[in-house]
C-alpha atoms as a PDB file:
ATOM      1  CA  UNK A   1     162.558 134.387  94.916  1.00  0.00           C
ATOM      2  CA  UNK A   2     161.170 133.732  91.262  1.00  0.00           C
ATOM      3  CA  UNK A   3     162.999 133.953  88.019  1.00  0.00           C
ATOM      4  CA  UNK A   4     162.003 136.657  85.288  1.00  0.00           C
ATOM      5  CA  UNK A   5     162.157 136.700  82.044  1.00  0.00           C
ATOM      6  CA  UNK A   6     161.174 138.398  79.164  1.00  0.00           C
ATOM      7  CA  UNK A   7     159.950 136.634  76.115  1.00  0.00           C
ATOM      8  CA  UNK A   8     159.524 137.990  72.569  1.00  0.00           C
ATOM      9  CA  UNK A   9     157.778 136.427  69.813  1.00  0.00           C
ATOM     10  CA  UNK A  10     160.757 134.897  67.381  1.00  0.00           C
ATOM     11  CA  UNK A  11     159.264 135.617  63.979  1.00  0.00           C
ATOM     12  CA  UNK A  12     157.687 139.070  64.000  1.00  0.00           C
ATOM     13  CA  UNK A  13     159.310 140.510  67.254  1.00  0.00           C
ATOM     14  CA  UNK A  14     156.613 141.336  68.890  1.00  0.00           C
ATOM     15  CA  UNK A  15     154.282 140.399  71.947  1.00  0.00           C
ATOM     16  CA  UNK A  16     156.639 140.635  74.994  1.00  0.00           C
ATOM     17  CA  UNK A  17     156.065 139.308  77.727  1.00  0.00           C
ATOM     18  CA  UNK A  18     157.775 139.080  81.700  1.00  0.00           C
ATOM     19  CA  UNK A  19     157.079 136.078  83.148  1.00  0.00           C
ATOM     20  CA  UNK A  20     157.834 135.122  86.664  1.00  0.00           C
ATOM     21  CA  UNK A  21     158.665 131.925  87.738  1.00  0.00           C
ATOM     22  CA  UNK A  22     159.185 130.657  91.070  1.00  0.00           C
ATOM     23  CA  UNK A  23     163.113 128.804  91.418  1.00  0.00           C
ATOM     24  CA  UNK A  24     161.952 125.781  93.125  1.00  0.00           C
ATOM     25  CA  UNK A  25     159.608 125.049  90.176  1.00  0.00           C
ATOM     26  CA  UNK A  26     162.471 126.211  87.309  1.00  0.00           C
ATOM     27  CA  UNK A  27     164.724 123.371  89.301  1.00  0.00           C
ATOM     28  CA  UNK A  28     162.382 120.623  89.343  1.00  0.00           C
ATOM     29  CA  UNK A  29     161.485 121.470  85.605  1.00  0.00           C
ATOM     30  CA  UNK A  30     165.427 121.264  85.134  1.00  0.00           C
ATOM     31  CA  UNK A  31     165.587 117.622  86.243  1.00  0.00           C
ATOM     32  CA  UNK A  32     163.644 117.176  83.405  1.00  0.00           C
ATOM     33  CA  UNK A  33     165.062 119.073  80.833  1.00  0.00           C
ATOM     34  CA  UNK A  34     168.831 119.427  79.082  1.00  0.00           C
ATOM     35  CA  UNK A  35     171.325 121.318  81.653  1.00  0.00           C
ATOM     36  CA  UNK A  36     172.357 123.468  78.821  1.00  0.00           C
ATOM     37  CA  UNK A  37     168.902 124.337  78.097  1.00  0.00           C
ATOM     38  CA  UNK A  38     168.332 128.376  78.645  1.00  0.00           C
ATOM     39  CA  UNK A  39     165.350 129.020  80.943  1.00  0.00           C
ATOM     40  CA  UNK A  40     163.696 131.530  78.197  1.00  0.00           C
ATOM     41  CA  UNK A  41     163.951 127.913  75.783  1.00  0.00           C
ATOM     42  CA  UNK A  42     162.401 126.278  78.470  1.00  0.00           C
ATOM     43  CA  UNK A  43     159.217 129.045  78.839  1.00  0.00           C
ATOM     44  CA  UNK A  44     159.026 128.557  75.283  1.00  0.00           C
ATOM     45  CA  UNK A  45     158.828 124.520  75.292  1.00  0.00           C
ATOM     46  CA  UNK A  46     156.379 124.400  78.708  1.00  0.00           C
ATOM     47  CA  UNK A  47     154.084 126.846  76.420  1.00  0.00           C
ATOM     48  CA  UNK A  48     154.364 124.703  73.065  1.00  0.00           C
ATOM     49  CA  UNK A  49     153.925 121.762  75.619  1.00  0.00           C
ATOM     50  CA  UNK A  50     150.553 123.353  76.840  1.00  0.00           C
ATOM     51  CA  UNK A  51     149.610 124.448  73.423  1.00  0.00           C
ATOM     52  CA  UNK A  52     149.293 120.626  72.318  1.00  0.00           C
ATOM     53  CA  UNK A  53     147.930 119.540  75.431  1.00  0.00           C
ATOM     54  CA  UNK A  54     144.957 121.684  75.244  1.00  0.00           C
ATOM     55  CA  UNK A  55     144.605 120.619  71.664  1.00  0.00           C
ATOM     56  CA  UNK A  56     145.050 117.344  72.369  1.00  0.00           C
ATOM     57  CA  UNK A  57     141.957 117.529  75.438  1.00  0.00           C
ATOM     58  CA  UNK A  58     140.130 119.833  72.871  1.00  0.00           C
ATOM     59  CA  UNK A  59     140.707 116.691  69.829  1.00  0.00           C
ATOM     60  CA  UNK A  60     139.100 114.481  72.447  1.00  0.00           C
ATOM     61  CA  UNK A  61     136.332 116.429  73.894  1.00  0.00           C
ATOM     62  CA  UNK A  62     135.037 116.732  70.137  1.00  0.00           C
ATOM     63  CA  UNK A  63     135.194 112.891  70.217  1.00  0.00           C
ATOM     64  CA  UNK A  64     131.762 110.866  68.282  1.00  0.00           C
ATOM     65  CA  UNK A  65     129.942 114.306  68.314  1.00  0.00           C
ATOM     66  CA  UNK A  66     128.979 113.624  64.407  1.00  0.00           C
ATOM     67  CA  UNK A  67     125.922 111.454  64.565  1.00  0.00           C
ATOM     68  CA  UNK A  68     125.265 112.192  61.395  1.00  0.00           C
ATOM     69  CA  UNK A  69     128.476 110.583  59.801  1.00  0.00           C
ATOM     70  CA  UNK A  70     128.207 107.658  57.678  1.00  0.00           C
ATOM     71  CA  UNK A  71     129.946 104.345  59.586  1.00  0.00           C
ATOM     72  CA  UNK A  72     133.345 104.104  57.439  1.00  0.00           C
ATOM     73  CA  UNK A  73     133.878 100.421  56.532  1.00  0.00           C
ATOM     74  CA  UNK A  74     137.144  98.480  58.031  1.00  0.00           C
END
């Protein structure tokens, strides 16, 4: 069985979305999380959470690719 819910974006409205998530995963996520948290909060912070991840990876992957850049003094 898998949870559904539908997400829509907070400022404008828009994009909707159902997502389907499998229980066991929702209750190991919960062991994590606040109790009073409400699953469609949760979807929303796992998202954000992957957002700055991939930024993050992104940030490092980008890491001494400007050869060209003067060495700033320490």
């Amino acid at each position: 069985m898998s949870y559904e819910c539908e997400i829509t974006h907070f400022k404008t409205g828009g994009l909707v979305m159902i997502v389907n998530v499998d229980d066991e995963l929702i209750r190991d996520a919960m062991q994590y999380l606040d109790p009073q948290l409400s699953p469609n909060d949760m979807i929303n912070e796992a998202i954000a959470t992957l957002v700055r991840l991939q930024a993050t990876k992104k940030l490092v992957a980008l890491g001494g690719m400007t050869p060209e850049m003067k060495d700033i003094p320490r």
